[in-house]
N, C-alpha and C. Protein backbone atom coordinates (compact mmCIF):
# COMPACT_ATOMS: atom_id res chain seq x y z
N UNK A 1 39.14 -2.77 -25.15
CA UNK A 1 37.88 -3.49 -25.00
C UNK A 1 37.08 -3.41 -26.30
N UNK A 2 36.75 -4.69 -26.75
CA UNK A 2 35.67 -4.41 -27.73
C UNK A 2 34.47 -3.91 -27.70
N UNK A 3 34.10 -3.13 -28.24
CA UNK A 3 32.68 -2.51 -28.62
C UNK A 3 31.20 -3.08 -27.85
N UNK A 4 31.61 -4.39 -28.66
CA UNK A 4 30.30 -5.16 -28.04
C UNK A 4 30.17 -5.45 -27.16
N UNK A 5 31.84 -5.83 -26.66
CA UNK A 5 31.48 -6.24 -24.78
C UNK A 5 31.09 -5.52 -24.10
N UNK A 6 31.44 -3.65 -24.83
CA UNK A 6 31.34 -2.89 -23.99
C UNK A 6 29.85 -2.94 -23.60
N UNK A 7 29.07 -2.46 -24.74
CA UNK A 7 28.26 -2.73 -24.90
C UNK A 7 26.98 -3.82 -23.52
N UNK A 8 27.64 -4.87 -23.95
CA UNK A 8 27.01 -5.98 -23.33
C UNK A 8 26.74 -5.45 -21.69
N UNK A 9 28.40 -5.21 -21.44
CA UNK A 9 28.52 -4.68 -20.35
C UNK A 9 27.81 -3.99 -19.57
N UNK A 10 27.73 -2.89 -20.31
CA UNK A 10 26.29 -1.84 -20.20
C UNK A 10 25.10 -2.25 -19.48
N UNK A 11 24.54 -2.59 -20.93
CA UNK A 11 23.35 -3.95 -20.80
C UNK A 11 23.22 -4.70 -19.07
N UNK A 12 24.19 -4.89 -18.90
CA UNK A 12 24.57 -6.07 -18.01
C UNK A 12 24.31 -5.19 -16.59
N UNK A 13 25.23 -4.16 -16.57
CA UNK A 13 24.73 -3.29 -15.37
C UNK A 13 23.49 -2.18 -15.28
N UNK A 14 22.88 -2.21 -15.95
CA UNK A 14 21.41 -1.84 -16.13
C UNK A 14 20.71 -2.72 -15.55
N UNK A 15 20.95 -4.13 -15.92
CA UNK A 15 19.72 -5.24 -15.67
C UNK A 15 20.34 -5.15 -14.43
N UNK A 16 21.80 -5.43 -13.50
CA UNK A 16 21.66 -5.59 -12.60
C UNK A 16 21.37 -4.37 -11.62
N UNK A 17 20.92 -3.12 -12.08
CA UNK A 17 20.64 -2.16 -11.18
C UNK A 17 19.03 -2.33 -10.97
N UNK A 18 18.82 -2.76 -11.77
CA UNK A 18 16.92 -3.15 -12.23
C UNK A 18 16.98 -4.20 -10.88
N UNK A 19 17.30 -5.32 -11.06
CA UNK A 19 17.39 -6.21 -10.18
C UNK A 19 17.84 -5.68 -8.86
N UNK A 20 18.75 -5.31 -8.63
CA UNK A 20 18.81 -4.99 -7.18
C UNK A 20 17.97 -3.53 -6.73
N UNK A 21 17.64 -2.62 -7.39
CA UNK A 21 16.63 -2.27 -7.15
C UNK A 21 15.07 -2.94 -6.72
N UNK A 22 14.88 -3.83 -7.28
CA UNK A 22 13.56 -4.69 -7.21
C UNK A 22 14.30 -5.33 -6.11
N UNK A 23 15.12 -6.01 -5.51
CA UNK A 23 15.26 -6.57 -4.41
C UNK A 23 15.47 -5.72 -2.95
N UNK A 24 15.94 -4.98 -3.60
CA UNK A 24 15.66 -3.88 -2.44
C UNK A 24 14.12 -3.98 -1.65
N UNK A 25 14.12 -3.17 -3.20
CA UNK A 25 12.14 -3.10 -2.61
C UNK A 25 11.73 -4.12 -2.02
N UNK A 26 11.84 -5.43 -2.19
CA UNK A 26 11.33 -6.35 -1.75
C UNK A 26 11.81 -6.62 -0.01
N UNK A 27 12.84 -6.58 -0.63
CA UNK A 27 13.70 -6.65 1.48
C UNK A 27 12.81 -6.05 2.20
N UNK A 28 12.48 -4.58 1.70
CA UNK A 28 12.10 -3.88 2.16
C UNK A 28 10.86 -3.70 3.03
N UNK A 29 9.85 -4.36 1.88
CA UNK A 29 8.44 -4.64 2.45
C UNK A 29 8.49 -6.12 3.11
N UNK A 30 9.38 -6.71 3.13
CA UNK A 30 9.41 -7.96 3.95
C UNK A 30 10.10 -7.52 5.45
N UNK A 31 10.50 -6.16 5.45
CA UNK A 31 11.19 -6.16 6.66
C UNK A 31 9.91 -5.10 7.82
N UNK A 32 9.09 -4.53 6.42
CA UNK A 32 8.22 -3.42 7.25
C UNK A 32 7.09 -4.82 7.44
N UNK A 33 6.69 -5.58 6.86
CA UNK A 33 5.56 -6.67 7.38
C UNK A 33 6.52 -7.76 9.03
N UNK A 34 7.51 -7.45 9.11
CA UNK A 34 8.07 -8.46 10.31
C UNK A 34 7.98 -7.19 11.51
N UNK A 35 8.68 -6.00 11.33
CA UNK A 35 8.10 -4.97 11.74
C UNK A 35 6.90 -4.83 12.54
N UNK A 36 5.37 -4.69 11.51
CA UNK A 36 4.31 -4.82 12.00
C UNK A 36 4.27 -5.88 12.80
N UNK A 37 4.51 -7.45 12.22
CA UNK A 37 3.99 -8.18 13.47
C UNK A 37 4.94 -8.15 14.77
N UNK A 38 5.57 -7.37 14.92
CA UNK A 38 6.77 -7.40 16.09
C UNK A 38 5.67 -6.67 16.80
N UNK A 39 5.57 -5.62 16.38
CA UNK A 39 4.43 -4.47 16.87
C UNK A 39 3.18 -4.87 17.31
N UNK A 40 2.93 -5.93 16.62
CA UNK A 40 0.96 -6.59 17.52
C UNK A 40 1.89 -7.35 18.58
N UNK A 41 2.81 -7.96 18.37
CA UNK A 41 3.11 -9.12 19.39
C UNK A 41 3.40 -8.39 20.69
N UNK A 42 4.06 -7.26 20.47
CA UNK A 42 4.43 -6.35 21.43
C UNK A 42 2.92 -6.09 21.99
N UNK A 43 2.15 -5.56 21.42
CA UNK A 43 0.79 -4.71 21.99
C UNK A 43 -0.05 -5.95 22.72
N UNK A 44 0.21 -7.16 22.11
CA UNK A 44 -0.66 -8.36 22.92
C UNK A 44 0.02 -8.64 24.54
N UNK A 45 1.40 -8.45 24.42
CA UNK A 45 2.04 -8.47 25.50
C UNK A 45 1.75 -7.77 26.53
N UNK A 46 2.38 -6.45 26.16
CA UNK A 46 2.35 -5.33 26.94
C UNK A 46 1.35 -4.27 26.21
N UNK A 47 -0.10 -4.58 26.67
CA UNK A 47 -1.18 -3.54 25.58
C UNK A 47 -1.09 -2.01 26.57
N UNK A 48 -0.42 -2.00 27.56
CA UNK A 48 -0.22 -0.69 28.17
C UNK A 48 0.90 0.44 27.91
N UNK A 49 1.61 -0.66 27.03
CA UNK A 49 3.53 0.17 27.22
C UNK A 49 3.09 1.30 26.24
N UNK A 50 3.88 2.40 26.75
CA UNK A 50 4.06 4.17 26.82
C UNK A 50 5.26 4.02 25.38
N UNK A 51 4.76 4.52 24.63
CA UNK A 51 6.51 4.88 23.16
C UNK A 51 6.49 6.05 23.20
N UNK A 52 8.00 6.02 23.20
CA UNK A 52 8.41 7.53 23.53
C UNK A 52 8.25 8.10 22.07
């Protein structure tokens, strides 16, 4: 392998750990905001139900 590709290579899986890191995160808080509204929709429903 040449040098530079190696190189590049490198480069290349850095940015994509950057990136899927940042998408992570993002999933993430898009999954805890669907979450919450599951949770009001639930409490408007059933504003009595017991969680274990």
């Amino acid at each position: 392998m040449l040098p530079s590709a190696r190189a590049e290579g490198l480069a290349g899986d850095m940015l994509f750990q950057a990136n899927s890191a940042h998408r992570d995160r993002t999933i993430h808080e898009k999954m805890k905001e669907q979450y919450a509204q599951g949770d009001r929709l639930i409490e408007k429903q059933w504003p009595h139900r017991i969680y274990n």
